[in-house]
C-alpha atoms as a PDB file:
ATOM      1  CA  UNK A   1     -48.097  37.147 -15.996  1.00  0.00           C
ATOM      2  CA  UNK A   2     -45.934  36.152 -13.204  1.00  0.00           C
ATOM      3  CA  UNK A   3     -42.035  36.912 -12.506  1.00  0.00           C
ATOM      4  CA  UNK A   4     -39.846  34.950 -10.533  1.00  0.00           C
ATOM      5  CA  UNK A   5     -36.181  35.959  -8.931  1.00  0.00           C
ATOM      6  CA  UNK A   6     -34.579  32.779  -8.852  1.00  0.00           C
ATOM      7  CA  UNK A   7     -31.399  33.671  -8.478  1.00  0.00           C
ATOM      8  CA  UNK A   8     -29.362  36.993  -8.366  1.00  0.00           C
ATOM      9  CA  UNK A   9     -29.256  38.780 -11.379  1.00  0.00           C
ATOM     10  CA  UNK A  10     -31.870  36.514 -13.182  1.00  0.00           C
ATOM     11  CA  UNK A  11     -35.615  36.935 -13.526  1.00  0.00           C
ATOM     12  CA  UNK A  12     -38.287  34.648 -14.884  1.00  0.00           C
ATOM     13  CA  UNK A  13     -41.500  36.144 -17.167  1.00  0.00           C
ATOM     14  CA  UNK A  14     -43.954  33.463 -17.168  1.00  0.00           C
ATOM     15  CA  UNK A  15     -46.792  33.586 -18.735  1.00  0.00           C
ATOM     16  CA  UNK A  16     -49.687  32.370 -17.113  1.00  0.00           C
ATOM     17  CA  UNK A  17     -53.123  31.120 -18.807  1.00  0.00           C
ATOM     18  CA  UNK A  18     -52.952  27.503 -18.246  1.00  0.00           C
ATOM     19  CA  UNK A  19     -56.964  27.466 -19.380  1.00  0.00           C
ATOM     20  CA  UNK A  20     -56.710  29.252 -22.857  1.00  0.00           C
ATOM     21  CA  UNK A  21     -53.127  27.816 -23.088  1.00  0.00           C
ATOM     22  CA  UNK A  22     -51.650  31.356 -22.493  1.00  0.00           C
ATOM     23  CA  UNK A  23     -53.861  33.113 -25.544  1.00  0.00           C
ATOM     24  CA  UNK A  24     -52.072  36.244 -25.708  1.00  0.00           C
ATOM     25  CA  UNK A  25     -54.747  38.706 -25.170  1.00  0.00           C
ATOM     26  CA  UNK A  26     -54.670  42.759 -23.844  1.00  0.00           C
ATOM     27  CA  UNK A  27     -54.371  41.386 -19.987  1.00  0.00           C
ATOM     28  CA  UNK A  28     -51.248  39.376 -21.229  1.00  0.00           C
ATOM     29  CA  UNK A  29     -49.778  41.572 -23.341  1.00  0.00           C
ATOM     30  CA  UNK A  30     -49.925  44.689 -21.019  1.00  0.00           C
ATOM     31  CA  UNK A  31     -48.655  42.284 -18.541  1.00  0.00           C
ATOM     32  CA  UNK A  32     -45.860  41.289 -20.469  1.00  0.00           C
ATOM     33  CA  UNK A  33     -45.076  44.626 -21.342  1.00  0.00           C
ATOM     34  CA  UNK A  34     -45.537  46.130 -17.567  1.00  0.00           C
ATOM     35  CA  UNK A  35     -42.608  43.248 -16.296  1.00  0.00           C
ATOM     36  CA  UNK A  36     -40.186  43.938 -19.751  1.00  0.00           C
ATOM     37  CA  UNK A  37     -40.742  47.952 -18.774  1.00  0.00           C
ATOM     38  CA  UNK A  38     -39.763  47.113 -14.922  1.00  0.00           C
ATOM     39  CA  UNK A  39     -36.958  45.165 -15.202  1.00  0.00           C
ATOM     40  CA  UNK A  40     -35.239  46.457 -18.218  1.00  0.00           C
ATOM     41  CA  UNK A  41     -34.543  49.558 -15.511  1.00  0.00           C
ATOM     42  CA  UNK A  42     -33.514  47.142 -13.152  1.00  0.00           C
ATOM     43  CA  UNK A  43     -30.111  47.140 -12.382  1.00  0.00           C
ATOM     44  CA  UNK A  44     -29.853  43.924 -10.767  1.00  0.00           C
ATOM     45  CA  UNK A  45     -31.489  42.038 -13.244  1.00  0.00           C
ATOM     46  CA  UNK A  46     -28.862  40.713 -15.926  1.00  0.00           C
ATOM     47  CA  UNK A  47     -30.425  38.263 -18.357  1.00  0.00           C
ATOM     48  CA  UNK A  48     -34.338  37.259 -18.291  1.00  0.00           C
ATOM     49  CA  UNK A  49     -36.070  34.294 -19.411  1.00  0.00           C
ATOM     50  CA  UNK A  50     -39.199  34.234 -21.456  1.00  0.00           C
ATOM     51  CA  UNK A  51     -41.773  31.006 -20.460  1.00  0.00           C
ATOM     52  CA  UNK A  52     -45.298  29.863 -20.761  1.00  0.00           C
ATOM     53  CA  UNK A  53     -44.948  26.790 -18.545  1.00  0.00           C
ATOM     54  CA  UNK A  54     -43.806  23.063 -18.986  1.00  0.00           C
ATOM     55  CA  UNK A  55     -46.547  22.211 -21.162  1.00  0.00           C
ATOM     56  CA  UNK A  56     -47.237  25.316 -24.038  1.00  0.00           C
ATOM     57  CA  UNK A  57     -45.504  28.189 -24.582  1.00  0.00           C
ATOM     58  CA  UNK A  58     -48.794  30.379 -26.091  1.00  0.00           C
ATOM     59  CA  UNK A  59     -50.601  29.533 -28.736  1.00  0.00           C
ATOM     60  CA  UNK A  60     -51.529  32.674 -30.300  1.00  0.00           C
ATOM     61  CA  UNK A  61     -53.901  35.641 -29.660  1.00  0.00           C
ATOM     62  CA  UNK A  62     -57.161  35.267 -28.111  1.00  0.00           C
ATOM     63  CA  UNK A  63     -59.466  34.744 -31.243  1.00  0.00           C
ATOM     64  CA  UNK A  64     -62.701  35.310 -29.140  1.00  0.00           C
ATOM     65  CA  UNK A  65     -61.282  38.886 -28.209  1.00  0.00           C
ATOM     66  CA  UNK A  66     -60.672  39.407 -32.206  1.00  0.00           C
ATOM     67  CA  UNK A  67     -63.829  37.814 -33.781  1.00  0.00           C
ATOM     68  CA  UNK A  68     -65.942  40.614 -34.429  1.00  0.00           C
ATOM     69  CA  UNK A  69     -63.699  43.950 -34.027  1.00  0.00           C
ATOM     70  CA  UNK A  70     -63.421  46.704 -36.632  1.00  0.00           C
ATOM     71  CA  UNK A  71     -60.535  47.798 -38.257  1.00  0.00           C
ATOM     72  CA  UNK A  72     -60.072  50.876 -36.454  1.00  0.00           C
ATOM     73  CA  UNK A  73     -60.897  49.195 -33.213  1.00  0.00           C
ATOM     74  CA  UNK A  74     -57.863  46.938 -34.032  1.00  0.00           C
ATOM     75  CA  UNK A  75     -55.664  50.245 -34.817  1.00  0.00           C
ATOM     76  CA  UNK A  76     -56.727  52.101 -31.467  1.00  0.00           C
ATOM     77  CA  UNK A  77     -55.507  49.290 -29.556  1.00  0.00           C
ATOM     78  CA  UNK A  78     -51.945  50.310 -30.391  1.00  0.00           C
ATOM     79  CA  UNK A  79     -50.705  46.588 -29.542  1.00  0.00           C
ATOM     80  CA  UNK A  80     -47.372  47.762 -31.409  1.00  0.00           C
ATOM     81  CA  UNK A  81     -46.521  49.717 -28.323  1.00  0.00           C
ATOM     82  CA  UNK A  82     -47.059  46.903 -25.727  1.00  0.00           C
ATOM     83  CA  UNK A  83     -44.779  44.381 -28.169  1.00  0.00           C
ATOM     84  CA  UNK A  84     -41.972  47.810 -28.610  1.00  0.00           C
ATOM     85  CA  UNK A  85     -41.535  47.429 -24.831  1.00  0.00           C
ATOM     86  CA  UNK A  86     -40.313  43.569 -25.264  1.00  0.00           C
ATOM     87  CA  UNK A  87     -38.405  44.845 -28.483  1.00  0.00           C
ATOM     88  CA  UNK A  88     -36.674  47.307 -26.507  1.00  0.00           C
ATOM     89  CA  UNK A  89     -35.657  45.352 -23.692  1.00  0.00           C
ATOM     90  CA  UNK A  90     -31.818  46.107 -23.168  1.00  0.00           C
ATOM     91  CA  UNK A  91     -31.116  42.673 -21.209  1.00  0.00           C
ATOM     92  CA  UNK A  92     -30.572  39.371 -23.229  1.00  0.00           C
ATOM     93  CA  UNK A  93     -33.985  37.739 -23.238  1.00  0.00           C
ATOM     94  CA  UNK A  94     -33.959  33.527 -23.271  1.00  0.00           C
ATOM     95  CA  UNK A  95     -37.348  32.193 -24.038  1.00  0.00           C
ATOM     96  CA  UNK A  96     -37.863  28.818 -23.191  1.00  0.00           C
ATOM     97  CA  UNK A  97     -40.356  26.994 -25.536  1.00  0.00           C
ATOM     98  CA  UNK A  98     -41.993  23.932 -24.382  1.00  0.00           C
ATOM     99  CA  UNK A  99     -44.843  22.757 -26.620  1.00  0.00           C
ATOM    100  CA  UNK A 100     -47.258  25.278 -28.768  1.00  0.00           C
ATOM    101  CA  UNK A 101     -45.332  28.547 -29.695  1.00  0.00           C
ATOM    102  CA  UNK A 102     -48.396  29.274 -32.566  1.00  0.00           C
ATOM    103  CA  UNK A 103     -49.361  32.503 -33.804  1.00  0.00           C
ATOM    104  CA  UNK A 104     -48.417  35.866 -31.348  1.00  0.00           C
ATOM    105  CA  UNK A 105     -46.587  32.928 -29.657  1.00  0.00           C
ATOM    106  CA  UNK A 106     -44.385  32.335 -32.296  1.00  0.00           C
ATOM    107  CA  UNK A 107     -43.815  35.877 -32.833  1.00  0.00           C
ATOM    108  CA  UNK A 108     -43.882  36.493 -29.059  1.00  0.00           C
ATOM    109  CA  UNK A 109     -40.880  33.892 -29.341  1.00  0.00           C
ATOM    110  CA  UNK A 110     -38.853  35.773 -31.764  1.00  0.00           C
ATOM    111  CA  UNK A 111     -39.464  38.581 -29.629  1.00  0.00           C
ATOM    112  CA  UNK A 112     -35.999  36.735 -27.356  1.00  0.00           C
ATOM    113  CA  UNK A 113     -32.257  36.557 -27.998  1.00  0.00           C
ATOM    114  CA  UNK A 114     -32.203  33.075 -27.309  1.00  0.00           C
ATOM    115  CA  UNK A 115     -35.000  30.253 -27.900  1.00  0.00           C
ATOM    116  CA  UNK A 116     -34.281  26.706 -26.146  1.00  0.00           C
ATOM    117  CA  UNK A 117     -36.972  24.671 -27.558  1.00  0.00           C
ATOM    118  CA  UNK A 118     -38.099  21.169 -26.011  1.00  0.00           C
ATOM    119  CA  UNK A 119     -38.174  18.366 -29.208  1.00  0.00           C
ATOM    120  CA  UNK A 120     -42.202  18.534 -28.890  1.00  0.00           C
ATOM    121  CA  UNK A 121     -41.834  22.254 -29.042  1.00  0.00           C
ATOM    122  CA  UNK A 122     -43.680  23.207 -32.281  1.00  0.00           C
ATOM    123  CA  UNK A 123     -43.811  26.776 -34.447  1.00  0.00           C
ATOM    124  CA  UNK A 124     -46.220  27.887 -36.855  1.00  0.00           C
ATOM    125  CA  UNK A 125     -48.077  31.478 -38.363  1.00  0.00           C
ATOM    126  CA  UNK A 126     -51.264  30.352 -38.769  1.00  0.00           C
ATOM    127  CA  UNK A 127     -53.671  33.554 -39.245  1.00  0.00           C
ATOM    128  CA  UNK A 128     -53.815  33.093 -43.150  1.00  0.00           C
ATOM    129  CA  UNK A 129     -56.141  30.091 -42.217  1.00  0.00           C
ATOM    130  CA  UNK A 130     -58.488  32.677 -39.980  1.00  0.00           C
ATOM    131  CA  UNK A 131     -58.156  35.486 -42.493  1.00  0.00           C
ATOM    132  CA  UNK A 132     -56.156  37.489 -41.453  1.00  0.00           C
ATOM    133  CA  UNK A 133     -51.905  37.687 -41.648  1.00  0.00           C
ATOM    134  CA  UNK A 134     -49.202  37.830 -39.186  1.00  0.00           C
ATOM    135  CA  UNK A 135     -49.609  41.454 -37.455  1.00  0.00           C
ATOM    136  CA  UNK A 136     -46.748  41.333 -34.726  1.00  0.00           C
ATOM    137  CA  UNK A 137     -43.656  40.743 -36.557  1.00  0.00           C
ATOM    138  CA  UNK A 138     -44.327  36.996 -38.000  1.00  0.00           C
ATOM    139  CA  UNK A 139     -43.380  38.335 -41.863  1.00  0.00           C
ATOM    140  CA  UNK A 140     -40.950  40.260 -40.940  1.00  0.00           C
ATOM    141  CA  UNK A 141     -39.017  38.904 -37.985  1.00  0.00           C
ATOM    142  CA  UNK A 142     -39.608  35.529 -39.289  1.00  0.00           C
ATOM    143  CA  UNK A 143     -38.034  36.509 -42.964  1.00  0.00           C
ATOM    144  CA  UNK A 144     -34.853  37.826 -41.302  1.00  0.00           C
ATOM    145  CA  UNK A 145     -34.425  34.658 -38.794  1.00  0.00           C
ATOM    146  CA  UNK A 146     -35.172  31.913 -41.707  1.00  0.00           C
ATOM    147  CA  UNK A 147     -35.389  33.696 -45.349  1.00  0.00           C
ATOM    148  CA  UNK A 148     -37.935  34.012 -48.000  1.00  0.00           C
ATOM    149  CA  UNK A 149     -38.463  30.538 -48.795  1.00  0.00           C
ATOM    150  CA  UNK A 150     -38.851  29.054 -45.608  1.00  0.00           C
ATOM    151  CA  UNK A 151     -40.949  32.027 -43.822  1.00  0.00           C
ATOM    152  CA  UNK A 152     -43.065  32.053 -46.998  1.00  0.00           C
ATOM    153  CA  UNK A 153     -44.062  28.651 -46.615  1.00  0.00           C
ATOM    154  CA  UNK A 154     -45.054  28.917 -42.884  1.00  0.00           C
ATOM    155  CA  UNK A 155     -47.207  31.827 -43.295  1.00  0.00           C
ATOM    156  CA  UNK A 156     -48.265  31.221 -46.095  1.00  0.00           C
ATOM    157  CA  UNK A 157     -49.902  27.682 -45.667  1.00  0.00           C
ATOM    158  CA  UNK A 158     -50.081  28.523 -41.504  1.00  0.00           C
ATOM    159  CA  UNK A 159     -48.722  24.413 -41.383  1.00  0.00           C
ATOM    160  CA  UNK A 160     -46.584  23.947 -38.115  1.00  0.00           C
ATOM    161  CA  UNK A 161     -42.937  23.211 -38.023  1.00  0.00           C
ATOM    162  CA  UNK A 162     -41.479  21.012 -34.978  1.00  0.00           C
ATOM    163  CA  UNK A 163     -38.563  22.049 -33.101  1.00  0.00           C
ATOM    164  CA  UNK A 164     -35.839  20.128 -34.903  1.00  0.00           C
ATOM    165  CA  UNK A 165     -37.044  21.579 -38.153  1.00  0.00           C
ATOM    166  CA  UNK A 166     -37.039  24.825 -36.320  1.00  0.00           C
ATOM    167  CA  UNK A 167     -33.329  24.677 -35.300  1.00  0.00           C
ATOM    168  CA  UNK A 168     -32.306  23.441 -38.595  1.00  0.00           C
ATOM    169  CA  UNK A 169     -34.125  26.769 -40.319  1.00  0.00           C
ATOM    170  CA  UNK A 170     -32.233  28.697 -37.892  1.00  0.00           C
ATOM    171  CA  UNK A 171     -35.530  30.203 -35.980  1.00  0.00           C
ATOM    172  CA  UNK A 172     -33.963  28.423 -32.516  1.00  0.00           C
ATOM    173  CA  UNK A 173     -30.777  28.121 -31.070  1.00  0.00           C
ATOM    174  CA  UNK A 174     -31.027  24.534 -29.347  1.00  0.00           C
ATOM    175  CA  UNK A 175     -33.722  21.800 -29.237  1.00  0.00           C
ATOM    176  CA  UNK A 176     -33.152  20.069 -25.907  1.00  0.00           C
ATOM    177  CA  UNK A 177     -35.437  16.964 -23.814  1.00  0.00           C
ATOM    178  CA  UNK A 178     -38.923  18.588 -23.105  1.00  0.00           C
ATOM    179  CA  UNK A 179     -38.203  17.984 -19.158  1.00  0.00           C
ATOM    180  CA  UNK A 180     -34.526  20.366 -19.889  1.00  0.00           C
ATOM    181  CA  UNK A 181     -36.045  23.351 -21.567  1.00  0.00           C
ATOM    182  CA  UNK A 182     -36.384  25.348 -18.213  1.00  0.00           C
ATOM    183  CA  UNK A 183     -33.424  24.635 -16.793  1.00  0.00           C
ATOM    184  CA  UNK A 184     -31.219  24.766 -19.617  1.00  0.00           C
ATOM    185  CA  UNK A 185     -32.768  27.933 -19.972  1.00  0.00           C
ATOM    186  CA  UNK A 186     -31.771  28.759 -16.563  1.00  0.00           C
ATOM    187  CA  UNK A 187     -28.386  27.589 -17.240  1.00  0.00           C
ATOM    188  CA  UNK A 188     -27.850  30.161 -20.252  1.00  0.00           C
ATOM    189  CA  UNK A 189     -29.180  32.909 -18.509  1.00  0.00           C
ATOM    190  CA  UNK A 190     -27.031  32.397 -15.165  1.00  0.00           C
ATOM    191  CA  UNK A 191     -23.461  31.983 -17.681  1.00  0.00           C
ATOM    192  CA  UNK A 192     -24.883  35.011 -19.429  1.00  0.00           C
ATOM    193  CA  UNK A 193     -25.493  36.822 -15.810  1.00  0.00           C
ATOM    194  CA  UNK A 194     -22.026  36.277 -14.986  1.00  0.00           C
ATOM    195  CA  UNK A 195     -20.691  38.144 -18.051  1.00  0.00           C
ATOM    196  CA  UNK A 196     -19.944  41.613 -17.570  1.00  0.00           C
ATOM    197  CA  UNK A 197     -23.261  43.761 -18.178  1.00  0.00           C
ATOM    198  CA  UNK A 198     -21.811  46.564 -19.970  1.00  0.00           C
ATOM    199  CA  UNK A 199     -20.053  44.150 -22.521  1.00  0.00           C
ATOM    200  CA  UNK A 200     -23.380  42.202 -22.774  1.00  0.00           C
ATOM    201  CA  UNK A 201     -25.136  45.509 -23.532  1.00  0.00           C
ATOM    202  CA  UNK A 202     -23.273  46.512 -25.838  1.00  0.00           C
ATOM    203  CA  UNK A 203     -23.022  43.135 -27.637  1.00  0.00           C
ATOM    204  CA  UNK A 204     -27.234  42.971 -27.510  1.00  0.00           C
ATOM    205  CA  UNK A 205     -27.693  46.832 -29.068  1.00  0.00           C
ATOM    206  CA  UNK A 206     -25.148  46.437 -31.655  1.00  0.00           C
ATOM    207  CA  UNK A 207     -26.367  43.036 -33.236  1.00  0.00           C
ATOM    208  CA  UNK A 208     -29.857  44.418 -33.661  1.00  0.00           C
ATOM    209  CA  UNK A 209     -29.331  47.729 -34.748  1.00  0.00           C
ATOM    210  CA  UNK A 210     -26.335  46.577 -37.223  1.00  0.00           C
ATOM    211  CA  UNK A 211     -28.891  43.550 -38.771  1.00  0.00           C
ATOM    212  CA  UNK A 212     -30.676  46.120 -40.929  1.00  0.00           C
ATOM    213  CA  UNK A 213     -28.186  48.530 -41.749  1.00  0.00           C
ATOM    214  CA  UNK A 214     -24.704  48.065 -44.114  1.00  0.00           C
ATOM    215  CA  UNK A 215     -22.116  46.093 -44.013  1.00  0.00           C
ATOM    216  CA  UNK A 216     -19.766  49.204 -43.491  1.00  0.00           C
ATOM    217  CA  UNK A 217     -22.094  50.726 -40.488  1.00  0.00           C
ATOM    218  CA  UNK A 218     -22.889  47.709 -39.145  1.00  0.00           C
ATOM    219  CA  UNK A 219     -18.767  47.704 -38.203  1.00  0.00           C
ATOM    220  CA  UNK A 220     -18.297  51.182 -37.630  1.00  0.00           C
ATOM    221  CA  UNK A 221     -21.012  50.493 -34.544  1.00  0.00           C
ATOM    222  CA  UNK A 222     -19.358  47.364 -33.550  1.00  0.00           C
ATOM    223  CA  UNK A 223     -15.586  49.440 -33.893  1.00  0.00           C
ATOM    224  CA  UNK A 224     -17.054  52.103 -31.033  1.00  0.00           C
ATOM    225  CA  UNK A 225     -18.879  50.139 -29.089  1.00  0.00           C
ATOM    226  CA  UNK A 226     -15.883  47.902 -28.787  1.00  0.00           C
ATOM    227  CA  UNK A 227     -13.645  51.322 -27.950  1.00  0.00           C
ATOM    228  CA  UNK A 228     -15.771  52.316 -25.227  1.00  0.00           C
ATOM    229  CA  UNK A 229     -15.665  48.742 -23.226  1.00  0.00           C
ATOM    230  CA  UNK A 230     -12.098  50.048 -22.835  1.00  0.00           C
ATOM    231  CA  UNK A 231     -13.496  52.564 -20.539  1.00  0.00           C
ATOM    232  CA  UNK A 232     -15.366  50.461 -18.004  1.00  0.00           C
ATOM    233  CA  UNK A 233     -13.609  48.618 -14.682  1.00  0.00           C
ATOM    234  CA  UNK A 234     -15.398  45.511 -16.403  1.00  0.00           C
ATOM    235  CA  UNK A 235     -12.426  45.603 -19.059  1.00  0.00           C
ATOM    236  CA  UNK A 236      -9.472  46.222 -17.036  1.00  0.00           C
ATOM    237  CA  UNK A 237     -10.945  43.582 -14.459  1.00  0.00           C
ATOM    238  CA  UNK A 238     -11.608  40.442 -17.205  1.00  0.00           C
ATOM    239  CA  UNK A 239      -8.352  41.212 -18.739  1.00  0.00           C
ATOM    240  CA  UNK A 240      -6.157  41.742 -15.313  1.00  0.00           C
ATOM    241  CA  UNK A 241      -8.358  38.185 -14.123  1.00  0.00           C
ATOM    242  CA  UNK A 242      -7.075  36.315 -17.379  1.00  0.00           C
ATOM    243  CA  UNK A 243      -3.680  37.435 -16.822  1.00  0.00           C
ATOM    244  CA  UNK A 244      -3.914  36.562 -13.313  1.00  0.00           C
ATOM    245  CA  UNK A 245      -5.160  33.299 -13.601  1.00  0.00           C
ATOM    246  CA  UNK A 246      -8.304  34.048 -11.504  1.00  0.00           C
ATOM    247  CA  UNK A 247     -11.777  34.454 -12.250  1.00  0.00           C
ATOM    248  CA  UNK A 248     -13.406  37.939 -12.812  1.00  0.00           C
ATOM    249  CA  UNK A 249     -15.464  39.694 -10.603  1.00  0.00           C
ATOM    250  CA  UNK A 250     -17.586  41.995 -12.636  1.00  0.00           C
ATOM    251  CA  UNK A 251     -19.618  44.987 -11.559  1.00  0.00           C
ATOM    252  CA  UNK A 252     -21.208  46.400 -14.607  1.00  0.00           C
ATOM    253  CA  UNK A 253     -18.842  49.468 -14.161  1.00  0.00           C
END
């Protein structure tokens, strides 16, 4: 796993297992989860995108490193607290999906705030045809990005979907040219580094914590989150820019 700085306030995760086309296995994962750890505490990072490469995204956990453990084996592993770290990430996350996003890829995937998918991209949950299920959010991530009917029929037959019918389930937010995915990617996560970071904070935490409760709490979170903003430079600076006719310059203060 490899990060890149490639310009302020943006970092790159990518992914890198070109020969078992970026098989998520312990090495990855505790990679992944070592970079998401760093640079969530890093205050000049902003926004970070999520890649595999130009050519697969990662298609799935390493089957050779799964073959013949025991349950318990499995358990120990605690592989729920390497994915938590990704989870937890306070900074928007943009994955950019170019071919196979299969299996922990797929869930790895849903893992982002943002997925720009190339048009060969292609998404599928395909452990029911090894055995086994979905074990890192693909029933239950999945379910809340698409609904019953649609997650149901993806894990349940493990068949593929292709990028357009992704974006038209609702599991990604554009489909662009295969040879745009990084940049456009890129693109996002610059405009989204330019935003004010407390805002963007604020935005991220309450979405995700206010998908699984009420209605009513759900806006009581987004009511005092949008209170405090009034407390941070940020605020006074956007608002005095608008008025002023000039752009912001925002701190994160």
């Amino acid at each position: 796993v490899i990060v890149e700085r490639p310009a302020a306030h943006v970092a790159v995760i990518r992914m890198n297992r070109p020969e078992a086309r970026n098989a998520l296995n312990q090495a990855v994962r505790s990679g992944l989860a070592e970079h998401f750890a760093a640079l969530s505490q890093d205050p000049d990072v902003r926004c970070i995108v999520l890649t595999g490469g130009d050519t697969v995204f990662a298609a799935g956990a390493d089957i050779r490193d799964m073959a013949d453990r025991g349950a318990v084996e499995i358990m120990l592993r605690n592989t729920q607290k390497l994915w938590q770290t990704v989870a937890a990430c306070p900074k928007p996350v943009v994955a950019a999906v170019s071919g196979l996003a299969w299996g922990g890829g797929c869930e790895l995937a849903m893992h982002a705030d943002i997925i720009v998918a190339g048009r060969s991209a292609s998404f599928c949950q395909p452990e029911v045809k090894v055995g086994i299920m979905p074990g890192a959010g693909g029933t239950q991530r999945l379910n809340r990005a698409v609904g019953k009917f649609k997650a149901m029929k993806m894990v349940l037959t493990g068949l593929p979907v292709s990028a357009d019918e992704a974006s038209a389930m609702g599991l990604v937010s554009e489909v662009v040219a295969d040879a745009e995915v990084h940049p456009r990617a890129l693109e996002l996560a610059h405009l989204i580094a330019s935003r004010p970071p407390l805002a963007v904070a604020q935005i991220k935490e309450v979405l995700i914590a206010g998908a699984d409760a009420s209605l009513e709490t759900g806006l009581m979170l987004e009511r005092k989150a949008f209170q405090l903003l009034f407390a941070s430079r940020d605020q006074k600076e956007g608002m005095h820019a608008f008025l002023e006719k000039r752009d912001p310059q925002f701190t994160g203060e």
